[in-house]
N, C-alpha and C. Protein backbone atom coordinates (compact mmCIF):
# COMPACT_ATOMS: atom_id res chain seq x y z
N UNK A 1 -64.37 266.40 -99.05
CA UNK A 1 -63.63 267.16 -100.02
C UNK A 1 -62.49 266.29 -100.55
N UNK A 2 -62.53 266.36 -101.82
CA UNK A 2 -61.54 265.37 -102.46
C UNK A 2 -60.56 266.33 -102.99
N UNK A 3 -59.01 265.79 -102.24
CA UNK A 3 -58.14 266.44 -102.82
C UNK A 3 -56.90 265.91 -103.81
N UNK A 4 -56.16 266.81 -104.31
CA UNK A 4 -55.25 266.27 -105.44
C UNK A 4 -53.71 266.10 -105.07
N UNK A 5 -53.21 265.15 -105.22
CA UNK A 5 -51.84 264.86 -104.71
C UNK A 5 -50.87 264.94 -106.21
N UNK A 6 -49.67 265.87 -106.03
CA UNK A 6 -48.91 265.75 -107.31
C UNK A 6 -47.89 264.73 -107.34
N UNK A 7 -47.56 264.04 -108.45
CA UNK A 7 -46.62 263.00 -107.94
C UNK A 7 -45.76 263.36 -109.34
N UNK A 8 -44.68 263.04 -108.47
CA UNK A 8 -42.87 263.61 -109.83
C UNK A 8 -43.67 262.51 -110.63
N UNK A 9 -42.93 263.24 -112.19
CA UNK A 9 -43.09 262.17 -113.28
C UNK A 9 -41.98 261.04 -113.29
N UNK A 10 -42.45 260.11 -113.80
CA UNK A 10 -41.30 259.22 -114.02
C UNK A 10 -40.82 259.55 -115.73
N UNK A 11 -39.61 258.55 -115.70
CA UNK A 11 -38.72 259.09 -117.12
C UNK A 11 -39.97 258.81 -118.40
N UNK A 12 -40.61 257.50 -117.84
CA UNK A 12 -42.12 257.63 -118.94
C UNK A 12 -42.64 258.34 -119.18
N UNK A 13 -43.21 259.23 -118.03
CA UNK A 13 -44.04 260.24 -118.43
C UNK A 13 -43.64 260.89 -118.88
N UNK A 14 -42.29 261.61 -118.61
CA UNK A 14 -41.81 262.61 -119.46
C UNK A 14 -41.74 262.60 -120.43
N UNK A 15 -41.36 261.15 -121.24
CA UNK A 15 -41.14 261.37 -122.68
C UNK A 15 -42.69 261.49 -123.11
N UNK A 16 -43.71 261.06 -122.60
CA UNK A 16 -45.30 261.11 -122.94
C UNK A 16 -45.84 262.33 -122.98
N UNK A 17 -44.97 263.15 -122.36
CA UNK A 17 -45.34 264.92 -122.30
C UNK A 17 -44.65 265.13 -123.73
N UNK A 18 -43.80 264.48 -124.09
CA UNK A 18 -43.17 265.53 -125.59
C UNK A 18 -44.37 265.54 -126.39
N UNK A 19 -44.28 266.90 -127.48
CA UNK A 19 -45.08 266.74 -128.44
C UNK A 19 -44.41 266.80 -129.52
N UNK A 20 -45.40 266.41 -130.68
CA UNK A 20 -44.78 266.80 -131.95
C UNK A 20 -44.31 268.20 -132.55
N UNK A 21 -43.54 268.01 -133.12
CA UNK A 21 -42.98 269.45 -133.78
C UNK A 21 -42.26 269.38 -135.15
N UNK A 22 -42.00 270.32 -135.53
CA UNK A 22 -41.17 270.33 -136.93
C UNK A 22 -40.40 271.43 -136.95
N UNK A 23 -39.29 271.39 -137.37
CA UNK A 23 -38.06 272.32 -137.93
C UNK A 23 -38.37 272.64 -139.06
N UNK A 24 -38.45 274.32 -139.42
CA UNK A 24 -38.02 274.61 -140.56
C UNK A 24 -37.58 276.41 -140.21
N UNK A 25 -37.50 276.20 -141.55
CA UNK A 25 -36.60 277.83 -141.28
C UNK A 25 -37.50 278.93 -141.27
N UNK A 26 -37.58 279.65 -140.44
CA UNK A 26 -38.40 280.76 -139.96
C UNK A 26 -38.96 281.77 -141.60
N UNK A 27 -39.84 282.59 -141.70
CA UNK A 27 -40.54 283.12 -142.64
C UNK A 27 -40.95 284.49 -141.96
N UNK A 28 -41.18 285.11 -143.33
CA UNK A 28 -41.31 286.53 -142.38
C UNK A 28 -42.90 286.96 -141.76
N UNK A 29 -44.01 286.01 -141.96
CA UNK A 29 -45.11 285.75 -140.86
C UNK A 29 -44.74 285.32 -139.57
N UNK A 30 -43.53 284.78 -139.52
CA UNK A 30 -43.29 283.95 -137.99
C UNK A 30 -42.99 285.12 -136.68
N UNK A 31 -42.27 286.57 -137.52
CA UNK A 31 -41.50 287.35 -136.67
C UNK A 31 -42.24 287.67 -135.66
N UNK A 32 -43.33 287.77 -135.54
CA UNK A 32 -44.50 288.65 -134.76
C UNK A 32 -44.08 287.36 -132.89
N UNK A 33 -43.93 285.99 -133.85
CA UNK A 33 -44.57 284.40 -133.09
C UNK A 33 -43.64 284.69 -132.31
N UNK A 34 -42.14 284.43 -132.81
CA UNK A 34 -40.67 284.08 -132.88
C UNK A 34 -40.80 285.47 -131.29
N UNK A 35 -41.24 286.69 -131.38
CA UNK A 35 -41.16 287.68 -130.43
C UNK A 35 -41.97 287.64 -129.39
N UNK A 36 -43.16 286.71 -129.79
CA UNK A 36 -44.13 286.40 -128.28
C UNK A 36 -43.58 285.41 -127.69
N UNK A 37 -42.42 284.36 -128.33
CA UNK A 37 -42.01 283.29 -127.67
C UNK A 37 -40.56 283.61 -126.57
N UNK A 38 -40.06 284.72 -127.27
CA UNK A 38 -38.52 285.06 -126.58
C UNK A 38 -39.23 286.06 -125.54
N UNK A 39 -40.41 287.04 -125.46
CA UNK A 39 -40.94 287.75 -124.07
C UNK A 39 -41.38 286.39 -123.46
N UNK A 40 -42.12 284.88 -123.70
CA UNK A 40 -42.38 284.41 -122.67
C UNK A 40 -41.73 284.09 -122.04
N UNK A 41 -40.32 283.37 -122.51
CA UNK A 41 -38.95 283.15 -122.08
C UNK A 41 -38.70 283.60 -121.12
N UNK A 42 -38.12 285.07 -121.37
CA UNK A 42 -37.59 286.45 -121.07
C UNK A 42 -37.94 286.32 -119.42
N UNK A 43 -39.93 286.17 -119.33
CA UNK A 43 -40.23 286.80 -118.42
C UNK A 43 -40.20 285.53 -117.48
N UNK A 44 -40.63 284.84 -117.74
CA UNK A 44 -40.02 283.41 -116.86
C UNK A 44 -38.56 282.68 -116.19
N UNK A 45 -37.69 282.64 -117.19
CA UNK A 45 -36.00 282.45 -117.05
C UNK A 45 -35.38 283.53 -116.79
N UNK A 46 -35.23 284.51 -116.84
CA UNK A 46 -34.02 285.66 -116.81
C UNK A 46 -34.72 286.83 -115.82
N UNK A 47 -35.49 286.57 -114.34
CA UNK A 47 -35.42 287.25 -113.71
C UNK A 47 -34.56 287.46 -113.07
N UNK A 48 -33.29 287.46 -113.23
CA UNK A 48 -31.93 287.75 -112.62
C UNK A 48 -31.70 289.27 -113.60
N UNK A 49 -32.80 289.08 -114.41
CA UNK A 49 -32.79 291.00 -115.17
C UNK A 49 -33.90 292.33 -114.21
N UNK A 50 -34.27 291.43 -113.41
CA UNK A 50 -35.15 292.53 -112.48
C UNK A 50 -36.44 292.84 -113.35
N UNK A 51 -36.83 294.27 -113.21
CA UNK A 51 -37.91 294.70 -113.94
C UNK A 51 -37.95 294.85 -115.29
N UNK A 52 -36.27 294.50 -115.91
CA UNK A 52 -36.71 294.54 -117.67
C UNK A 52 -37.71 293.69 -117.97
N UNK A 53 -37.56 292.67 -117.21
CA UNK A 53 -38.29 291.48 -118.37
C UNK A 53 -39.77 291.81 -118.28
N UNK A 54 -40.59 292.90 -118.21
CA UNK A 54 -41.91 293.15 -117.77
C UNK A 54 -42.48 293.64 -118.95
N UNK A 55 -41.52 293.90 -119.98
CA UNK A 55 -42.10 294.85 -121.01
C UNK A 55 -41.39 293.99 -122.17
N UNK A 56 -41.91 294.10 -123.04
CA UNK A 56 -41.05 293.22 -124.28
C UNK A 56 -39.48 294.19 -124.38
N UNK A 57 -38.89 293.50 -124.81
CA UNK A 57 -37.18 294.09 -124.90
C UNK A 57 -36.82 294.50 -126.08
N UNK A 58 -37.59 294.03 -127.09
CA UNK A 58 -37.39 294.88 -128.11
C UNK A 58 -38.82 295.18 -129.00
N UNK A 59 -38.33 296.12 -129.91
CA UNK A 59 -39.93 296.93 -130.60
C UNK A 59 -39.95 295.51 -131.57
N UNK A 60 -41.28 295.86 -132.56
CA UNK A 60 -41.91 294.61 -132.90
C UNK A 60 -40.73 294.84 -133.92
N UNK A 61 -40.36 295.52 -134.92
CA UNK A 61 -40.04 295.37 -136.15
C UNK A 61 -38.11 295.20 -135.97
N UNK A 62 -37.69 294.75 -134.54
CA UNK A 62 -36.59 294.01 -134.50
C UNK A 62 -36.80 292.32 -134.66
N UNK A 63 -37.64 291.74 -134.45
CA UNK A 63 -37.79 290.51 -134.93
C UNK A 63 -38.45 290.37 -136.69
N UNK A 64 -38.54 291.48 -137.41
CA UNK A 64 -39.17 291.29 -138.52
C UNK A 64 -37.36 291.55 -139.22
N UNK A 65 -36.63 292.62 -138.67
CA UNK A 65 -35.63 292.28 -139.14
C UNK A 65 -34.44 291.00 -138.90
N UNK A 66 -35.20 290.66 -137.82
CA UNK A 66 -33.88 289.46 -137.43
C UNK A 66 -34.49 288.09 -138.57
N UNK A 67 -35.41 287.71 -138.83
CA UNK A 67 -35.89 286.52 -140.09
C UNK A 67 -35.19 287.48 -141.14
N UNK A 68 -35.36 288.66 -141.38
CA UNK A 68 -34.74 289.30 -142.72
C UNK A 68 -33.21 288.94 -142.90
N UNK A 69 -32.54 289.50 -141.94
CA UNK A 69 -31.00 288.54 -141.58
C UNK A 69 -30.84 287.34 -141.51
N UNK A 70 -31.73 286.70 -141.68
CA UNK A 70 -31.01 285.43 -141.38
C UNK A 70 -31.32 284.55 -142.69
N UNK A 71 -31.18 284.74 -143.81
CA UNK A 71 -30.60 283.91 -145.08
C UNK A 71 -29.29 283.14 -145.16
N UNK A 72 -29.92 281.95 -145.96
CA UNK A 72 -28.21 281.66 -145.95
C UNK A 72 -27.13 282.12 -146.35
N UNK A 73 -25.72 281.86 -145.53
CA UNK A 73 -25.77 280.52 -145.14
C UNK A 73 -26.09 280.84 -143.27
N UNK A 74 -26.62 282.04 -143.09
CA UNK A 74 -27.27 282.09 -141.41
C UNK A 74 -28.49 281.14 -141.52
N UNK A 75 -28.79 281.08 -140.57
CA UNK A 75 -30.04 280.16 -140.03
C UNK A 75 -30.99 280.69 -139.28
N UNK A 76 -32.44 280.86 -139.20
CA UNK A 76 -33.38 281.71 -137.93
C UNK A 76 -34.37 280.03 -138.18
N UNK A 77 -34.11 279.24 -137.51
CA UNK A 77 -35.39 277.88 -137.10
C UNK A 77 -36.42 278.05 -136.11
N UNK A 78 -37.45 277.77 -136.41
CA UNK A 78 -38.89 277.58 -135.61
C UNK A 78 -39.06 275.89 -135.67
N UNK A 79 -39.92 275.95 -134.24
CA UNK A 79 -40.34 274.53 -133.50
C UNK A 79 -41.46 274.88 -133.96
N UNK A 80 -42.65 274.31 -134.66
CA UNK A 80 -43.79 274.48 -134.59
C UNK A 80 -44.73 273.21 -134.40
N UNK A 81 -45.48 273.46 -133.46
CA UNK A 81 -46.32 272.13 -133.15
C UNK A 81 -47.29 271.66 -133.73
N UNK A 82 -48.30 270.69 -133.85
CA UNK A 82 -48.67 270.24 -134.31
C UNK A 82 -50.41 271.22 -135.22
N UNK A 83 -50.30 272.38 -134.57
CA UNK A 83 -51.18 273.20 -135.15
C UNK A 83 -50.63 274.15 -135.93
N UNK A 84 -49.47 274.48 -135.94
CA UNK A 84 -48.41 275.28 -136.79
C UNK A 84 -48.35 276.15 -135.87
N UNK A 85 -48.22 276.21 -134.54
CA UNK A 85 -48.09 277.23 -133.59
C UNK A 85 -46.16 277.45 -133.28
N UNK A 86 -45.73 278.53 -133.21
CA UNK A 86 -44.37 278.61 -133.03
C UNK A 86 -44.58 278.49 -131.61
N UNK A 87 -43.61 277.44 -130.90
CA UNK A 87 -43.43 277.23 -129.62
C UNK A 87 -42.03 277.10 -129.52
N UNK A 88 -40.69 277.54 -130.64
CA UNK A 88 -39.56 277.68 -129.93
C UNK A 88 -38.81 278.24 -131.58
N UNK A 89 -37.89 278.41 -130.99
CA UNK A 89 -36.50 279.07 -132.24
C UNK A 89 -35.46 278.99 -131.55
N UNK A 90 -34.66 279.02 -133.17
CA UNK A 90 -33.28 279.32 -132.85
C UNK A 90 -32.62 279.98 -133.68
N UNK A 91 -31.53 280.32 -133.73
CA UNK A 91 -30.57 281.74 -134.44
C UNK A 91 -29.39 281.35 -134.41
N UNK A 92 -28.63 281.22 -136.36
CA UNK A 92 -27.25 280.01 -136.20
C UNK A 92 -26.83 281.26 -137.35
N UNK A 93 -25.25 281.75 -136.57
CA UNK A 93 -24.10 282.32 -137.38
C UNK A 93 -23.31 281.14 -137.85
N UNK A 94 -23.64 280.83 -139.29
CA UNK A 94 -22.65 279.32 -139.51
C UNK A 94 -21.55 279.91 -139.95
N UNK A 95 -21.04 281.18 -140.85
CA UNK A 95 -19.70 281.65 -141.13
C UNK A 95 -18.89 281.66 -139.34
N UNK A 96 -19.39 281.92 -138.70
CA UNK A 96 -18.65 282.18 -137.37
C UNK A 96 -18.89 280.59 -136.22
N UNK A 97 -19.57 280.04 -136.49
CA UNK A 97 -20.04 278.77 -135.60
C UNK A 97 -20.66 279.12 -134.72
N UNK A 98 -21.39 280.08 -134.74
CA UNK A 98 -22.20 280.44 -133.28
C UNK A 98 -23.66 280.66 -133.38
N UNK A 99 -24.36 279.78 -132.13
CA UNK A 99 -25.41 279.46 -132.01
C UNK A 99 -25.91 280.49 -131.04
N UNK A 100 -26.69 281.69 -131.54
CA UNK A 100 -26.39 283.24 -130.41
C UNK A 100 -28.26 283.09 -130.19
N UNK A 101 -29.14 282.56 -130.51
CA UNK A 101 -30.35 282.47 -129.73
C UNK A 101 -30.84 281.02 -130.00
N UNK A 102 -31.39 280.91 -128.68
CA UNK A 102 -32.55 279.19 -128.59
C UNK A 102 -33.20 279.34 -127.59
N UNK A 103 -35.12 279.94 -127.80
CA UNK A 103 -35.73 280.08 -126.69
C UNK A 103 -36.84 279.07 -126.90
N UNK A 104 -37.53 278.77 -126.12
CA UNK A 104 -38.67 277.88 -125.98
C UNK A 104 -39.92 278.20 -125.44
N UNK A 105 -41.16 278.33 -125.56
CA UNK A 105 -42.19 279.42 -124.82
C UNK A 105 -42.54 278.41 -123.81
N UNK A 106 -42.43 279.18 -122.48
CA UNK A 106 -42.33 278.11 -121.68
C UNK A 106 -43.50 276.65 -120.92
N UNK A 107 -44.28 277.28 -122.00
CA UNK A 107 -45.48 275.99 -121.29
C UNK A 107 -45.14 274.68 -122.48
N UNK A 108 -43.97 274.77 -123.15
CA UNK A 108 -43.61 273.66 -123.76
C UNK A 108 -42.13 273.38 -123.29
N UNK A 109 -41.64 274.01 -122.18
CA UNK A 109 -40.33 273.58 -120.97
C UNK A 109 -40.21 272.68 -121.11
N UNK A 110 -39.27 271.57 -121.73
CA UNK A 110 -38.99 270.28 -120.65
C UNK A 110 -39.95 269.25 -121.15
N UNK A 111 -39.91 269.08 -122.83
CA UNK A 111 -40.70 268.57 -123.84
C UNK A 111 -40.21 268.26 -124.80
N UNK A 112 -38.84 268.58 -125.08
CA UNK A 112 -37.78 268.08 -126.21
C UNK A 112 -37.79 268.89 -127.04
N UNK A 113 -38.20 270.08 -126.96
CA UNK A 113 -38.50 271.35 -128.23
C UNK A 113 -36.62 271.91 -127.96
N UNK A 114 -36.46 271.81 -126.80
CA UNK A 114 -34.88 272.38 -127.11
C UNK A 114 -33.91 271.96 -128.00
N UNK A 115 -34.41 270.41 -127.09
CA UNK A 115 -33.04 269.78 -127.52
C UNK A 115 -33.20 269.64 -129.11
N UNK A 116 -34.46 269.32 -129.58
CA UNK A 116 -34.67 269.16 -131.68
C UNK A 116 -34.35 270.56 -132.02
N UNK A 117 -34.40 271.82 -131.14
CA UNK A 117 -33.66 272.60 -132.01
C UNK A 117 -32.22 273.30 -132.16
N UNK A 118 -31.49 272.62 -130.70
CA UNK A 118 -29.87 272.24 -130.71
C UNK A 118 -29.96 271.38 -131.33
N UNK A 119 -30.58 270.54 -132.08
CA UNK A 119 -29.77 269.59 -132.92
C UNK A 119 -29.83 270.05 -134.27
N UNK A 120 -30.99 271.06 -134.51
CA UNK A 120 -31.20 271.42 -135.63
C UNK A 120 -29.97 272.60 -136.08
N UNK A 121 -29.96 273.30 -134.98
CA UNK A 121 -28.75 274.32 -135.26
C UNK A 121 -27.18 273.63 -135.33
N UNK A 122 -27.37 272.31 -134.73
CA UNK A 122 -25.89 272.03 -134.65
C UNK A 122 -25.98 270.99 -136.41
N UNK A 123 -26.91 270.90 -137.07
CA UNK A 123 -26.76 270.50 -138.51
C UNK A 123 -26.67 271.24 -139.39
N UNK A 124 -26.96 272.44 -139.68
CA UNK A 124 -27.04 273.66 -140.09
C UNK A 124 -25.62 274.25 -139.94
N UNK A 125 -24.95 273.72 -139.08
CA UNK A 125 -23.43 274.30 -138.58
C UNK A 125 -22.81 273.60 -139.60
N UNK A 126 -22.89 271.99 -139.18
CA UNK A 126 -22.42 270.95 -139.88
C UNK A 126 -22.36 270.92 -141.29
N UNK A 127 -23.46 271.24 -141.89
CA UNK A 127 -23.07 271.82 -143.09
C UNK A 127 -22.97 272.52 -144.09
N UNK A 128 -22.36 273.63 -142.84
CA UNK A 128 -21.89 274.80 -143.33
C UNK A 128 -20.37 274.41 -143.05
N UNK A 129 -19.73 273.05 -142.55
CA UNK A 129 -18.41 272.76 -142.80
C UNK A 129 -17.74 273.13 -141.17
N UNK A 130 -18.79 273.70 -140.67
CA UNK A 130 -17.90 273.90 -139.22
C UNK A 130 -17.70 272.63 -138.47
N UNK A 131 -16.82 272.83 -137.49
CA UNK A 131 -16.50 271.51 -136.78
C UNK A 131 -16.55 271.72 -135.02
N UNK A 132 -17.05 272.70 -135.14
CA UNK A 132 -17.25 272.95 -133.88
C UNK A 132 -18.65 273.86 -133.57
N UNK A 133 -19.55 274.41 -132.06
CA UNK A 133 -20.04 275.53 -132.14
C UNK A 133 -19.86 276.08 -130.88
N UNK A 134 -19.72 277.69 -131.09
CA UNK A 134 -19.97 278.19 -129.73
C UNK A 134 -21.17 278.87 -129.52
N UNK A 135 -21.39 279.13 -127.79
CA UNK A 135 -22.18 279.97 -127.80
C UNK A 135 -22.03 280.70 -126.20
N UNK A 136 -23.11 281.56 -125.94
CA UNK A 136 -22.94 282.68 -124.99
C UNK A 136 -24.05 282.43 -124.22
N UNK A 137 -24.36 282.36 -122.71
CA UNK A 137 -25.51 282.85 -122.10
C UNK A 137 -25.17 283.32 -121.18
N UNK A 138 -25.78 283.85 -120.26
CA UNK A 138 -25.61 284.44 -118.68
C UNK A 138 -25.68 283.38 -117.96
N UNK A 139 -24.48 283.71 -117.17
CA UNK A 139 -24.20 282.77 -115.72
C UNK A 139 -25.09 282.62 -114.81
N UNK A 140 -25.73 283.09 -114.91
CA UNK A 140 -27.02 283.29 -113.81
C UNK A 140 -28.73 282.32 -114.83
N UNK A 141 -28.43 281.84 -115.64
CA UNK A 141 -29.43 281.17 -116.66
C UNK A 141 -29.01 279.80 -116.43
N UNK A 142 -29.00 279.29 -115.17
CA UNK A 142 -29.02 278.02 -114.80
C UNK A 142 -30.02 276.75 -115.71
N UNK A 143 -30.99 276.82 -116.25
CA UNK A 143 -31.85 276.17 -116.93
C UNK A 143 -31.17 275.69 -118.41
N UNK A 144 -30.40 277.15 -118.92
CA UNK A 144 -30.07 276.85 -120.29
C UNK A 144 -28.57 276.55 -120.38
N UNK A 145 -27.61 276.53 -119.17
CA UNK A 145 -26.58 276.26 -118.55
C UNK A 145 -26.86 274.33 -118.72
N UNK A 146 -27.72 274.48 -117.96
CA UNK A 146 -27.96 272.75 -117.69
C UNK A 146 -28.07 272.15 -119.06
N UNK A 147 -28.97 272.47 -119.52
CA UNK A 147 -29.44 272.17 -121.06
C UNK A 147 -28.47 272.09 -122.01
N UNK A 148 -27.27 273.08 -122.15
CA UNK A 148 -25.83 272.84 -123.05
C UNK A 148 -25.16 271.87 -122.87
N UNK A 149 -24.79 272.49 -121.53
CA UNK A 149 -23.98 271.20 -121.01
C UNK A 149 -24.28 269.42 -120.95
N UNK A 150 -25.72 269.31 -120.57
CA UNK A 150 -26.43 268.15 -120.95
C UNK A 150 -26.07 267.48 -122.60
N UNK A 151 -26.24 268.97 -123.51
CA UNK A 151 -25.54 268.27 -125.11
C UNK A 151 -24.32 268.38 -125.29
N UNK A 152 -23.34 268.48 -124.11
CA UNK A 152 -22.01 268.51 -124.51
C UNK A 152 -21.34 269.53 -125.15
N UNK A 153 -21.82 270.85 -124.33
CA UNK A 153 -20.82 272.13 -124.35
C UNK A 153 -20.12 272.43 -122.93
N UNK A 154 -18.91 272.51 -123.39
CA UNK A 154 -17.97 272.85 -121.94
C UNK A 154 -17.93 274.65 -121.79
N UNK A 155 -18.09 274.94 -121.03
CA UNK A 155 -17.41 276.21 -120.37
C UNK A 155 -16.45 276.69 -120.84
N UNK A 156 -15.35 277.64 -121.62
CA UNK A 156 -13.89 277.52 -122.11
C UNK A 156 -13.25 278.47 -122.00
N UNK A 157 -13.72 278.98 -120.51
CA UNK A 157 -12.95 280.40 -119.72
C UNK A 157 -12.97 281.83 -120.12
N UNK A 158 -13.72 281.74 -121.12
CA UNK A 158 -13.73 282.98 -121.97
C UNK A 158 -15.31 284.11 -121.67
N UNK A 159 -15.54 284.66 -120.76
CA UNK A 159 -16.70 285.07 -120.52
C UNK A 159 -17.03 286.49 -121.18
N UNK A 160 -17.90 286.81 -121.66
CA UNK A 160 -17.99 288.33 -122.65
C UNK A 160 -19.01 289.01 -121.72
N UNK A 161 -18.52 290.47 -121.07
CA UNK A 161 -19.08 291.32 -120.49
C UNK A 161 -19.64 292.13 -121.10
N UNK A 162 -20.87 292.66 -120.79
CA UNK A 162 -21.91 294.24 -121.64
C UNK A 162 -23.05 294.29 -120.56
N UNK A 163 -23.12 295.60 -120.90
CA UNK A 163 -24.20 296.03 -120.54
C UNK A 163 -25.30 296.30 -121.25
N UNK A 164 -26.56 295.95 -120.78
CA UNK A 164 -27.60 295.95 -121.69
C UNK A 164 -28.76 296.88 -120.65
N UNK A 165 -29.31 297.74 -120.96
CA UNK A 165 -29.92 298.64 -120.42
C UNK A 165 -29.90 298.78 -118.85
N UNK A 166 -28.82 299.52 -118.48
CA UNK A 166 -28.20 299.75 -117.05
C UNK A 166 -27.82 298.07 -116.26
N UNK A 167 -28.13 297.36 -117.06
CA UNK A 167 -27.33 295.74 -116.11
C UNK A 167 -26.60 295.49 -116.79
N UNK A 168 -25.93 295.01 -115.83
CA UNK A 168 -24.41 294.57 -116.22
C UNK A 168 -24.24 292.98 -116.21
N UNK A 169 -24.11 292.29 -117.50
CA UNK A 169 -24.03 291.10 -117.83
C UNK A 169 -22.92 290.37 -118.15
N UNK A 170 -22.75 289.22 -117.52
CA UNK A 170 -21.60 288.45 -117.44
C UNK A 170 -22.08 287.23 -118.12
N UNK A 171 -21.73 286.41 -119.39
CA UNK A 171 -21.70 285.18 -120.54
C UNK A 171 -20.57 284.93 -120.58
N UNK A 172 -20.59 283.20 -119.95
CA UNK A 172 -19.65 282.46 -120.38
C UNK A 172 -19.72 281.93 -121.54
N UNK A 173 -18.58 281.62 -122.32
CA UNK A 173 -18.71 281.19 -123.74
C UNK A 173 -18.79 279.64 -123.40
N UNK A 174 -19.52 278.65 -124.23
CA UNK A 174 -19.89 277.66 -124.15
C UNK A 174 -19.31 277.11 -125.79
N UNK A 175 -18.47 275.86 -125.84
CA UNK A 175 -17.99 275.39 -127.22
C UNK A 175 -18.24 274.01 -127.02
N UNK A 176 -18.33 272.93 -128.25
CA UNK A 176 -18.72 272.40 -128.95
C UNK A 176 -18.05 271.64 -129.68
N UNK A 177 -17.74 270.41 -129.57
CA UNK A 177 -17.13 270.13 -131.22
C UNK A 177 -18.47 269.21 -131.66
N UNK A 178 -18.57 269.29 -133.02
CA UNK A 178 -19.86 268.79 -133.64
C UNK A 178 -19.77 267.33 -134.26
């Protein structure tokens, strides 16, 4: 019986795992994508939510309105890969500087789809004239914690409490200068 041994990637391989992708600004065919990509998220990263993440979190026609909101000078960006498949987004308040969603579906984790679309939201900021960006996640979202901070957002003591269907959520604000 022949068996299989896993071996860590080296920094080569990793970059050999990225794929291609493209930025552009989300369309209102994408909303349906943009909502299968934030439940895969959801249900993978943020089990520190218990049994929400089992069911999608919101009805379909909240992502048909969130591309509707987001004209300029807001921003709603899709990662789409090389088949035109949405495999990540993001969501940029440029009047306010805040970068309030960036999910990635997770069998493209740890492939550079994040970071091209923090860079995409932090150009979109840029010129909209801001000079800085903030943003919000849960303290307990160690993955996307790592990932900010990796592009050079500090922590800046300011954490915003709510509750979102009986849990009680604690976001540190995360800032930016661009």
């Amino acid at each position: 019986m022949r068996t299989r041994r896993r071996v860590a990637q080296t920094g080569a391989e990793k970059t050999a795992a990225r794929i291609r992708i493209s930025i552009r600004g989300a369309v209102a065919g994408d909303a349906q994508k943009i909502g299968a990509v934030f439940d895969a998220a959801v249900r993978e990263q943020w089990t520190y939510l218990g049994e929400l993440v089992r069911q999608p979190m919101f009805p379909l026609e909240e992502w048909d309105k969130l591309v509707a909101d987001h004209t300029p000078p807001n921003a709603l960006l899709v990662a789409a890969d090389e088949l035109g498949e949405v495999v990540g987004f993001t969501a940029v308040r440029s009047k306010e500087g805040e970068m309030f969603l960036l999910f990635v579906h997770p069998r493209y984790a740890g492939r550079g789809v994040g970071r091209a679309l923090l860079a995409a939201a932090h150009g979109v900021l840029r010129a909209a004239g801001r000079r800085s960006a903030f943003l919000y996640t849960h303290e307990q979202n160690e993955r996307a914690l790592a990932v900010y901070e990796a592009a050079g957002y500090r922590r800046d003591g300011f954490v915003r409490e709510s509750d979102f269907r009986g849990v009680h959520l604690r976001e540190p604000r995360l800032v930016k200068r661009l």
